[in-house]
Protein backbone atom coordinates (compact mmCIF):
# COMPACT_ATOMS: atom_id res chain seq x y z
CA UNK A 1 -28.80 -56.97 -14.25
CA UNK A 2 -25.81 -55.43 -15.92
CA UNK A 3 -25.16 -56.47 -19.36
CA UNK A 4 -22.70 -59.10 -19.79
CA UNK A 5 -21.24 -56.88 -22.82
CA UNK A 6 -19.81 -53.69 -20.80
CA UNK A 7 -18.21 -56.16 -18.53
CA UNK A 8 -16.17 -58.27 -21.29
CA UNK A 9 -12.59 -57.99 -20.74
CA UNK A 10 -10.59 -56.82 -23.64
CA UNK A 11 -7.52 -58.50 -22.45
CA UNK A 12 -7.50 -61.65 -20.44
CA UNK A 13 -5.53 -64.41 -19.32
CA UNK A 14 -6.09 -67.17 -21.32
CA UNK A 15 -3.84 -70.28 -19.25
CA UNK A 16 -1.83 -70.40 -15.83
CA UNK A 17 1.88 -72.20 -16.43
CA UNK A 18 3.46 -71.26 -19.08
CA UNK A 19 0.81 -67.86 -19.33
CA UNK A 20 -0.47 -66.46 -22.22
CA UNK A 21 -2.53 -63.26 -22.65
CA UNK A 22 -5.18 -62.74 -25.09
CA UNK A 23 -6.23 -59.46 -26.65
CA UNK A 24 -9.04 -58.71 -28.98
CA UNK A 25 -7.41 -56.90 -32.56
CA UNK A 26 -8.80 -53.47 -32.55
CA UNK A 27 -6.72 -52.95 -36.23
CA UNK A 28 -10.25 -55.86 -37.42
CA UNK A 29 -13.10 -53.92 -35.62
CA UNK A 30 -15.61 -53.85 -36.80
CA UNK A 31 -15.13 -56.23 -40.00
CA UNK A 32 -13.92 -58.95 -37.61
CA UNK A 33 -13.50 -60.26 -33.66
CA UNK A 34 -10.52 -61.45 -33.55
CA UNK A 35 -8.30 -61.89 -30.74
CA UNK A 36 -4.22 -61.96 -30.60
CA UNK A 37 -2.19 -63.95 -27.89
CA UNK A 38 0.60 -62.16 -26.47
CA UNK A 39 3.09 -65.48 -25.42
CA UNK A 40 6.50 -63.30 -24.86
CA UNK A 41 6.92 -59.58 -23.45
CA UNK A 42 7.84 -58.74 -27.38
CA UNK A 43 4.32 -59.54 -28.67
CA UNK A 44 3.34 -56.98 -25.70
CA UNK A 45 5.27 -54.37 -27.15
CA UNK A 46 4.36 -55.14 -30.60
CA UNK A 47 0.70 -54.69 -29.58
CA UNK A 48 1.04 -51.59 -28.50
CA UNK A 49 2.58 -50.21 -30.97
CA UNK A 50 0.68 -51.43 -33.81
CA UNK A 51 -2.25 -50.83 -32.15
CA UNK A 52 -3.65 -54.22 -32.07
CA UNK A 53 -4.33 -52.50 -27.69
CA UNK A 54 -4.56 -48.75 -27.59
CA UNK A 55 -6.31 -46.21 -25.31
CA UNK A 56 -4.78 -45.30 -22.16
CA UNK A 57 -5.82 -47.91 -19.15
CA UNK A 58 -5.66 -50.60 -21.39
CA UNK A 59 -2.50 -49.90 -22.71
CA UNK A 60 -1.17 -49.52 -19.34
CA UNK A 61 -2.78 -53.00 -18.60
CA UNK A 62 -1.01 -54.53 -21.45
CA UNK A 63 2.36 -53.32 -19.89
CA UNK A 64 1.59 -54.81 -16.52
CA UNK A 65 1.02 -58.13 -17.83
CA UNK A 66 3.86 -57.49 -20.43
CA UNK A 67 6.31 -56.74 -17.52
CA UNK A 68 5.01 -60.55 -16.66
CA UNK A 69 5.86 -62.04 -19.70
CA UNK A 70 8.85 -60.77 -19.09
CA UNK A 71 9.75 -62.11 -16.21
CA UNK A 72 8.54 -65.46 -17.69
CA UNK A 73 10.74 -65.52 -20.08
CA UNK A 74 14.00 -64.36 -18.63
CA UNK A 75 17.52 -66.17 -17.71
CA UNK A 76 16.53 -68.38 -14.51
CA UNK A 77 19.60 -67.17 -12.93
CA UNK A 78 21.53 -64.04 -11.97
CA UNK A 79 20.91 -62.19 -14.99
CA UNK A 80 17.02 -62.06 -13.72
CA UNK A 81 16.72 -58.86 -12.88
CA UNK A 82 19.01 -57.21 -15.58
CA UNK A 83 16.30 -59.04 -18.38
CA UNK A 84 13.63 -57.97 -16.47
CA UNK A 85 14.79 -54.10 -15.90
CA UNK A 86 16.14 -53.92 -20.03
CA UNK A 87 11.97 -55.40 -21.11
CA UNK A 88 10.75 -52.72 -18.48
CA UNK A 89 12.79 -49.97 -19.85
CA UNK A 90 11.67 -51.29 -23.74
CA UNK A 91 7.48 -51.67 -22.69
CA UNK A 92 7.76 -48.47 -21.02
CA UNK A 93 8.71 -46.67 -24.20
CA UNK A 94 6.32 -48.61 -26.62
CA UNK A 95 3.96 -45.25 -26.89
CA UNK A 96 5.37 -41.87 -25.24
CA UNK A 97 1.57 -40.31 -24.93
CA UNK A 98 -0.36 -42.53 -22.63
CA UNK A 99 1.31 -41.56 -18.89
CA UNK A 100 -0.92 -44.97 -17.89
CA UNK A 101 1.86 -47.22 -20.36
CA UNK A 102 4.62 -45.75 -17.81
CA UNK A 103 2.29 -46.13 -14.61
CA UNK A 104 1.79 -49.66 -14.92
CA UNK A 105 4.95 -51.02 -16.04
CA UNK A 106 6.77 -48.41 -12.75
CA UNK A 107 4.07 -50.21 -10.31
CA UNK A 108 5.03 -53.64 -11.35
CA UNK A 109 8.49 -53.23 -11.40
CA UNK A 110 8.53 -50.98 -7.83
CA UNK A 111 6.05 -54.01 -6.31
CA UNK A 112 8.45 -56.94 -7.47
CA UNK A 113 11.29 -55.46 -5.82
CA UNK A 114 9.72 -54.75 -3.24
CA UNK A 115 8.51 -58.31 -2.52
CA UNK A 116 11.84 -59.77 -4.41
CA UNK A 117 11.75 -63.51 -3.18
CA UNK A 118 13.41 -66.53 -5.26
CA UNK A 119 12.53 -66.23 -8.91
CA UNK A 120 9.93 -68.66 -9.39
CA UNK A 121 7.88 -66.60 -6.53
CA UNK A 122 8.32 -63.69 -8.28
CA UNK A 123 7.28 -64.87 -11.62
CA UNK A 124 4.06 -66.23 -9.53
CA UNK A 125 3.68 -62.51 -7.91
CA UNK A 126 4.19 -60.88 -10.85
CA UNK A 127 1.12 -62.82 -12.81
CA UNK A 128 -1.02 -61.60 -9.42
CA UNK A 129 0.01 -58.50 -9.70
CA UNK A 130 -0.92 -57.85 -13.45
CA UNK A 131 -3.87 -59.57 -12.88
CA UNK A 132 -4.99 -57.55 -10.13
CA UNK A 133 -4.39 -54.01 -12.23
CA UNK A 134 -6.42 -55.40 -14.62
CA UNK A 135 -9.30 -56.18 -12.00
CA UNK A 136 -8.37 -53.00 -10.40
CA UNK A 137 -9.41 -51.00 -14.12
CA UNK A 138 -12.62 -52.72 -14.84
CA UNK A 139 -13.50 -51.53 -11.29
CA UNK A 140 -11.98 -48.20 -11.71
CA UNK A 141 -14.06 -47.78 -14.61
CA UNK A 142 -17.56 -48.81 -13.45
CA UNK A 143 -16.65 -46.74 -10.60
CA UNK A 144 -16.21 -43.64 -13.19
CA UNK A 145 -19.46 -44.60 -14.44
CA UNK A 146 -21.47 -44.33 -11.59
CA UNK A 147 -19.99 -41.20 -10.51
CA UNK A 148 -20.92 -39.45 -14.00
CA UNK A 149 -24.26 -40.81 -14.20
CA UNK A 150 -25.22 -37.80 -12.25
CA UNK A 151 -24.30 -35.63 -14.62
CA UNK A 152 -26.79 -36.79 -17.07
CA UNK A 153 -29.52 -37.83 -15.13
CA UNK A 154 -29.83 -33.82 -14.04
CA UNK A 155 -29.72 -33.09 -17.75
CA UNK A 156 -32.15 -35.98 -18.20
CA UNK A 157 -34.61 -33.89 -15.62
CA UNK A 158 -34.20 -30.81 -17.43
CA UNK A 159 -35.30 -32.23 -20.08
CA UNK A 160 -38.46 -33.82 -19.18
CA UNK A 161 -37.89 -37.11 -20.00
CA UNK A 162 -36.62 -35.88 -23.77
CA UNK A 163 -33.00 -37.85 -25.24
CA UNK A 164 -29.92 -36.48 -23.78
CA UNK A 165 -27.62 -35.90 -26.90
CA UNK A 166 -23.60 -36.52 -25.53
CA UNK A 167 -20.83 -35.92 -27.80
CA UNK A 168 -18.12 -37.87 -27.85
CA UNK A 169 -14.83 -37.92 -29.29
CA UNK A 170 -12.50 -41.26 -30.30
CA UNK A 171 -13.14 -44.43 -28.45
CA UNK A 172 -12.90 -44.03 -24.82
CA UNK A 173 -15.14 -47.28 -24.31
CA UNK A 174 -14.50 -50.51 -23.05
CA UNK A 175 -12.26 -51.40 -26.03
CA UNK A 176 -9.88 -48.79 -24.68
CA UNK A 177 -9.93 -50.23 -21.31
CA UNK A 178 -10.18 -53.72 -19.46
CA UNK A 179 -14.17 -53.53 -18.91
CA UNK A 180 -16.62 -50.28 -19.01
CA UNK A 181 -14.76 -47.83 -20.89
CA UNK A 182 -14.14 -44.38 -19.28
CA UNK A 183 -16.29 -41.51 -21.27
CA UNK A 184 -18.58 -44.33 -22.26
CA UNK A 185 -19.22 -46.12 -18.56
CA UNK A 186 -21.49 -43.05 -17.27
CA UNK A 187 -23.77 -43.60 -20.70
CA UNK A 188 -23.88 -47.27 -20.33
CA UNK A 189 -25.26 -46.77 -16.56
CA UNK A 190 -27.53 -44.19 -17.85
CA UNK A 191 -28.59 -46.29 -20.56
CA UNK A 192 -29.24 -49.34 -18.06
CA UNK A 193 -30.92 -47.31 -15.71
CA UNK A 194 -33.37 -46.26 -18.55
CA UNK A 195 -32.25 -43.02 -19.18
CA UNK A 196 -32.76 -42.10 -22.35
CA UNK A 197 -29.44 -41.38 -24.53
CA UNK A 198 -28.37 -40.58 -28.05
CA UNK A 199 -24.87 -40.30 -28.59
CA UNK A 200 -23.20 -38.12 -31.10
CA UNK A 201 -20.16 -40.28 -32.65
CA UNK A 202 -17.26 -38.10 -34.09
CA UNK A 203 -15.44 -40.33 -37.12
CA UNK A 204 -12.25 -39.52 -35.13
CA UNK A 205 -9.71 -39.43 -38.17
CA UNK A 206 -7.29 -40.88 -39.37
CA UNK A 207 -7.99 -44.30 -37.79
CA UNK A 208 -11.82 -43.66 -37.24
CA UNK A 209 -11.78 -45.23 -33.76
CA UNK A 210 -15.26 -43.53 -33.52
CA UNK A 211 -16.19 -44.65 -36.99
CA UNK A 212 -14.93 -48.12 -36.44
CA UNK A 213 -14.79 -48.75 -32.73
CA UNK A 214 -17.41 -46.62 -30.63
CA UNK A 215 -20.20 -47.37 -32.95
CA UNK A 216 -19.57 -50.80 -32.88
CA UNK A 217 -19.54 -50.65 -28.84
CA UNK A 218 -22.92 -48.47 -28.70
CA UNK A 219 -24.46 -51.17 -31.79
CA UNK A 220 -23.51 -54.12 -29.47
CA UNK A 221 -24.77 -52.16 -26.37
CA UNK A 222 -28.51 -51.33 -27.78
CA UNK A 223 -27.36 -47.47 -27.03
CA UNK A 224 -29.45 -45.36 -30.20
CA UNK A 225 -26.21 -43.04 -32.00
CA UNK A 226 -25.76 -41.58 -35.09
CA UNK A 227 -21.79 -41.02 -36.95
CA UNK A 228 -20.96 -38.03 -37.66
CA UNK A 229 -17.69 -36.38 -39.40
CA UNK A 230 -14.99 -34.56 -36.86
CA UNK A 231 -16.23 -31.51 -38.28
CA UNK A 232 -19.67 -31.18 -37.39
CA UNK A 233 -19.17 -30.52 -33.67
CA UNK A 234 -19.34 -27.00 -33.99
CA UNK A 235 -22.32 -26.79 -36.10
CA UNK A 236 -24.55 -29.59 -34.17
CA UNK A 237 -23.30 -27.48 -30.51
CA UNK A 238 -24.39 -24.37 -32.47
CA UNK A 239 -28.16 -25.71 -33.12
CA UNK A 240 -28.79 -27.16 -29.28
CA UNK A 241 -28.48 -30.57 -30.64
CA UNK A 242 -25.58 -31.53 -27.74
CA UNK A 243 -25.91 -31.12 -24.13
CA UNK A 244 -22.96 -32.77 -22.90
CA UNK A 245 -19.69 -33.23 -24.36
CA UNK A 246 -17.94 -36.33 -22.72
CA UNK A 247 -13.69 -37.70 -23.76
CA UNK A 248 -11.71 -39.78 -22.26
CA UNK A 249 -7.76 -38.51 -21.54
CA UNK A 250 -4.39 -40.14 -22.39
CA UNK A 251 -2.50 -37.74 -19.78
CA UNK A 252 -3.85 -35.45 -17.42
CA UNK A 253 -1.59 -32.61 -15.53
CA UNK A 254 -1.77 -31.48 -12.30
CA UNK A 255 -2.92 -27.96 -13.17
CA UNK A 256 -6.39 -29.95 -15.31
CA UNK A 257 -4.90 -29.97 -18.21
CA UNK A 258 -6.14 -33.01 -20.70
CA UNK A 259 -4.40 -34.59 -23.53
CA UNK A 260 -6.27 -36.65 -25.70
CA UNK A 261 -6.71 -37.77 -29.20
CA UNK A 262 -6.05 -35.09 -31.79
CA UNK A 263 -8.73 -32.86 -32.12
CA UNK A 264 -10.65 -33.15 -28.86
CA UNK A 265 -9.12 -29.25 -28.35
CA UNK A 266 -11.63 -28.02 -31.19
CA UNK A 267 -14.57 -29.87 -29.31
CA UNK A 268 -13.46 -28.26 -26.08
CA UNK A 269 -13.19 -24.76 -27.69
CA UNK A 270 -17.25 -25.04 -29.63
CA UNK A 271 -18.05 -26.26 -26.57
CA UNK A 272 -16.91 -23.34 -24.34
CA UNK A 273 -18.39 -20.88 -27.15
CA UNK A 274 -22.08 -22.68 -27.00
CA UNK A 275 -21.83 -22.71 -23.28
CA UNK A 276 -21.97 -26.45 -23.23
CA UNK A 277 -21.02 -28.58 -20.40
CA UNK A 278 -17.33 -30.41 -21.56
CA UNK A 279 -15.93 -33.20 -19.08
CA UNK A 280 -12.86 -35.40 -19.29
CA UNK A 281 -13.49 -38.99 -17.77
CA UNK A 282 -10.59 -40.67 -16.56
CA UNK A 283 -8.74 -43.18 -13.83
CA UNK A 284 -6.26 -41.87 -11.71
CA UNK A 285 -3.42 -43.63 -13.30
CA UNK A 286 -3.89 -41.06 -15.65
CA UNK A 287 -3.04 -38.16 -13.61
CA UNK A 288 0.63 -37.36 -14.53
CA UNK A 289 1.81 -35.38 -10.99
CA UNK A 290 5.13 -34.90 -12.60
CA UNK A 291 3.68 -31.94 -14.96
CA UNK A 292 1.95 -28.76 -14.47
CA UNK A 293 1.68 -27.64 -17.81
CA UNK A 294 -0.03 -29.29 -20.69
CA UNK A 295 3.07 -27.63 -22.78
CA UNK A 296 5.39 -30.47 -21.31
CA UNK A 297 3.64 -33.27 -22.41
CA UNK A 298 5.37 -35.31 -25.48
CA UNK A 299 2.43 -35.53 -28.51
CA UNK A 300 3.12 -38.47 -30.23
CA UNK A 301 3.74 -37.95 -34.45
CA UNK A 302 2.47 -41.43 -36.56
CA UNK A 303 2.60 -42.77 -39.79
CA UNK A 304 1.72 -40.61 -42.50
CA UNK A 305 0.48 -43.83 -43.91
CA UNK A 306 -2.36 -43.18 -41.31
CA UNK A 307 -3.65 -40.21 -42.90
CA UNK A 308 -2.75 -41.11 -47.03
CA UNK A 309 -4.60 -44.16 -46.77
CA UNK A 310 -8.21 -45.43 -45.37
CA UNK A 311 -9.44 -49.24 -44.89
CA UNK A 312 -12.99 -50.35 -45.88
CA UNK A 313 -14.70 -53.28 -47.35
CA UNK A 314 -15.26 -53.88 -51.09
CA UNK A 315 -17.30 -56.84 -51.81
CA UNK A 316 -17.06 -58.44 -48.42
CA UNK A 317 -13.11 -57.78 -47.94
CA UNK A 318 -10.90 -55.83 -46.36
CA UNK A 319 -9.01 -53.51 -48.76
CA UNK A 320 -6.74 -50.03 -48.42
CA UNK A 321 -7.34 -47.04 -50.78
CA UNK A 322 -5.17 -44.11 -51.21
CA UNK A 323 -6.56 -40.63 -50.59
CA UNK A 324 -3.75 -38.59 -51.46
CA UNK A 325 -1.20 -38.22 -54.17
CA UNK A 326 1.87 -40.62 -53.30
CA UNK A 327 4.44 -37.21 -52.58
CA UNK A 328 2.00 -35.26 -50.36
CA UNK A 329 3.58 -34.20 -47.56
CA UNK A 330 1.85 -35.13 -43.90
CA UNK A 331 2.02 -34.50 -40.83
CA UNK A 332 -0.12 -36.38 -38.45
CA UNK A 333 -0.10 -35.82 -34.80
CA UNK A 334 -1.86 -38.24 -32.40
CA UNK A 335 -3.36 -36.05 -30.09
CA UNK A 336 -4.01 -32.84 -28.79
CA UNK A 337 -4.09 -30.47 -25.61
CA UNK A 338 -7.42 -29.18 -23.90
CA UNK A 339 -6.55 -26.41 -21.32
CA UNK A 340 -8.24 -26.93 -18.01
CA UNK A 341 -9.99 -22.95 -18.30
CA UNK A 342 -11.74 -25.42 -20.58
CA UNK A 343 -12.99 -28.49 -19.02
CA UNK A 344 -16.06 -28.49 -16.87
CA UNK A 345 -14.73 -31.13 -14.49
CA UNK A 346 -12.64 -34.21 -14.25
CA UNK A 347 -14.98 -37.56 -13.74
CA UNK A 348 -12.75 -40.04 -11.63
CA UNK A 349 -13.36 -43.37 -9.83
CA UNK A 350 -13.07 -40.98 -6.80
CA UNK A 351 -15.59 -38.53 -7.87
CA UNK A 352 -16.03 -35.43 -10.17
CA UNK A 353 -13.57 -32.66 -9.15
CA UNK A 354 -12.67 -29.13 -10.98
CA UNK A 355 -10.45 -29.25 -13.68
CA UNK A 356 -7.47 -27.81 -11.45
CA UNK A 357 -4.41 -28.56 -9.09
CA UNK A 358 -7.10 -27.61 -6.25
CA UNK A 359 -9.77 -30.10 -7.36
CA UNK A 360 -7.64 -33.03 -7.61
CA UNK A 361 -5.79 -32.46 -4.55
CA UNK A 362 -9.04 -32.57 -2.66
CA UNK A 363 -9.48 -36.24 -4.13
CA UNK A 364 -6.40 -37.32 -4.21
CA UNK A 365 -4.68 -35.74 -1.35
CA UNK A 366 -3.13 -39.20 -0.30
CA UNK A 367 -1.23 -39.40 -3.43
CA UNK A 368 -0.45 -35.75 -3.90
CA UNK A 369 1.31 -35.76 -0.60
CA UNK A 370 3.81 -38.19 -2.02
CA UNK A 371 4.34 -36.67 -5.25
C-alpha cells in the first residue's frame, strides 16, 4: 500500500459555502507544521509571494483556486467579470518564473467563460474547476513517478542490488506540488517498491529548501539521505558517488530548455563532465510553447534579505542571524537556465522524451498542434 504521506495534499479545501483553502507554511518547515487559510483571492497572492506556496505546480494550483476566491468575493452584479478579470490579471503576476502560475489562472479564466452561466453557477464551476487541477496534479505527479521509476530500477540492476545515489537539487517534492512531488515521485516509487535509494540533498541556498524542506520530506518518508552543501556536486560526481542527477523545472521551452532554481546549471554542467545521467521531471503545464529559447525566459531577482540573513533555532526558537556586513551589496537571482545539449531527458506524466522540440512534440503532439 502506498504511504499515506506522499499522497497528503499540500493545499486543500477546507469548507464548501463560503470556501476557504488551506495551505501548509513552507516559510515554518521544518521547525513547525503549520497551515495558513487563504479566505479572499488577496491571501492567494500574498502566499505566493511570500512563499508561504512555492514550486511550480503548486503555485499554479494556488492560482486556480485563487482565481476562485475571486470570484467569491466579487460585486454580485455587472461588475462580475471586470473584478474577476482585474484578480486574474493581479494572481497571474504574483511570481514571473513559474510558467505553471500563468497556466492555471489562463485555464480557469478561458473555462469560466467558456461555460459563463448566472453568477452563482459560475462561482459553483469555478470551485470544480480548481478543485479538479488540483486532483489533476497529484495524478500528474504519481504519473511522473511511475514513468521515472524505470530509470532507476535499470541503474538499480547495474548495480547488483547496491544503493542508487540520486542527486537532487531544491525541493521538487510533494511540498512543491499538490501530492507526490515531481523529481521526488520516481524515488518514492522506487523506494516503495524496495529499491534501494540514498539521496544526495543539495542545501539549495539562500532559502535551503533542500536543507529545510527535502530532508524533511525524505525524514518523514523513511527514504536514507545525507545534506550536503551546493558545492559539493562536483566533487561527489567526480568520485562515482552519484548515478543519477534528478530536478524538477519552473519553465520548460520548447527547444528542452529547463529553468529551475538557481544553480541547478552547475549540477547540469559536473554532470555532463562525469558523464552522469541528468533528467528534469516535470508536468506538462510546465512546458512554456510560447518560447524557444531559454534566453527569453524572465529570472526572477529577490530580496537581498534572502541571501544577508539565515533562520535557525537557538534554544528551541526561531531566530534570524546576519551573515554579511549591513552595506554589502547582493544580488540574488532565483533561478537559473540548463540548456537542453544538457539534459538527458524530460520525465513527464506522458512519458520520458529527449530534451528537444522533437521529443516533446512526439508526446504532446495534441497540444503542439494548437500552439
Amino acid at each position: 500500500m502506498i504511504p499515506e504521506f506522499w499522497r497528503t495534499r499540500s493545499i486543500q479545501r477546507v469548507n464548501d459555502a463560503p470556501a476557504a483553502v488551506a495551505v501548509v507554511d513552507q516559510r515554518r518547515l521544518p521547525f513547525a507544521i503549520q497551515t495558513i487559510t487563504l479566505q479572499r483571492s488577496g491571501d492567494a497572492i500574498d502566499a505566493i509571494q511570500q512563499m508561504v506556496v512555492r514550486g511550480a505546480p503548486l503555485i499554479g494550483v494556488t492560482g486556480a483556486y485563487g482565481i476562485a476566491l475571486a470570484a467569491q468575493e466579487a460585486p454580485n452584479d455587472q461588475r462580475f467579470w471586470g473584478y474577476l478579470a482585474e484578480r486574474a490579471g493581479l494572481i497571474a503576476n504574483a511570481r514571473p518564473t513559474a510558467i505553471n502560475l500563468a497556466w492555471g489562472v489562463n485555464r480557469m479564466m478561458q473555462e469560466l467563460r467558456h461555460h459563463a452561466a448566472d453568477i452563482n453557477q459560475t462561482i459553483a464551476t469555478a470551485w470544480q474547476l480548481a478543485d479538479a487541477i488540483a486532483d489533476e496534479d497529484a495524478a500528474t505527479c504519481n504519473s511522473i513517478g511511475l514513468h521515472g521509476l524505470p530509470l532507476i530500477e535499470g541503474i538499480a540492476k547495474r548495480k547488483n542490488g547496491a544503493a542508487v545515489n540520486i542527486l537532487t537539487h531544491c525541493n521538487a517534492g510533494r511540498l512543491a506540488c499538490v501530492a507526490w512531488g515531481t523529481a521526488t515521485a520516481p524515488i518514492y516509487h522506487a523506494h516503495h517498491a524496495g529499491i534501494p535509494v540514498h539521496v544526495w540533498v543539495d542545501e539549495t541556498r539562500p532559502r535551503n529548501q533542500g536543507a529545510r524542506l527535502t530532508t524533511w520530506e525524505l525524514a518523514e518518508a523513511g527514504i536514507p539521505h545525507t545534506l550536503v552543501v551546493d558545492n559539493a556536486g562536483g566533487h561527489l560526481m567526480q568520485h562515482g558517488l552519484v548515478d543519477i542527477v534528478l530536478v524538477g523545472s519552473d519553465r520548460t521551452t520548447r527547444n528542452g530548455d529547463v529553468c529551475n532554481k538557481i544553480g541547478t546549471y552547475l549540477k547540469a554542467l559536473a554532470a555532463h563532465d562525469n558523464r552522469i545521467p541528468f533528467y528534469a521531471a516535470l508536468p506538462s503545464s510546465t512546458l512554456d510553447w510560447g518560447i524557444r529559447d531559454g534566453a527569453a525566459i524572465p529570472i526572477e531577482e529577490r530580496a537581498a534579505s534572502e541571501v544577508r540573513c539565515i533562520e535557525g533555532v537557538v534554544n528551541g526558537a526561531v531566530h534570524q542571524a546576519e551573515i554579511t556586513l549591513p552595506n554589502t551589496p547582493i544580488s540574488n537571482f532565483g533561478f537559473d537556465v540548463t540548456p537542453a545539449r544538457l539534459v538527458s531527458g524530460l520525465i513527464t506524466e506522458r512519458g520520458i522524451c529527449s530534451a528537444s522540440q522533437t521529443g516533446i512534440q512526439t508526446l504532446f503532439a495534441d497540444r503542439y498542434a494548437n500552439k
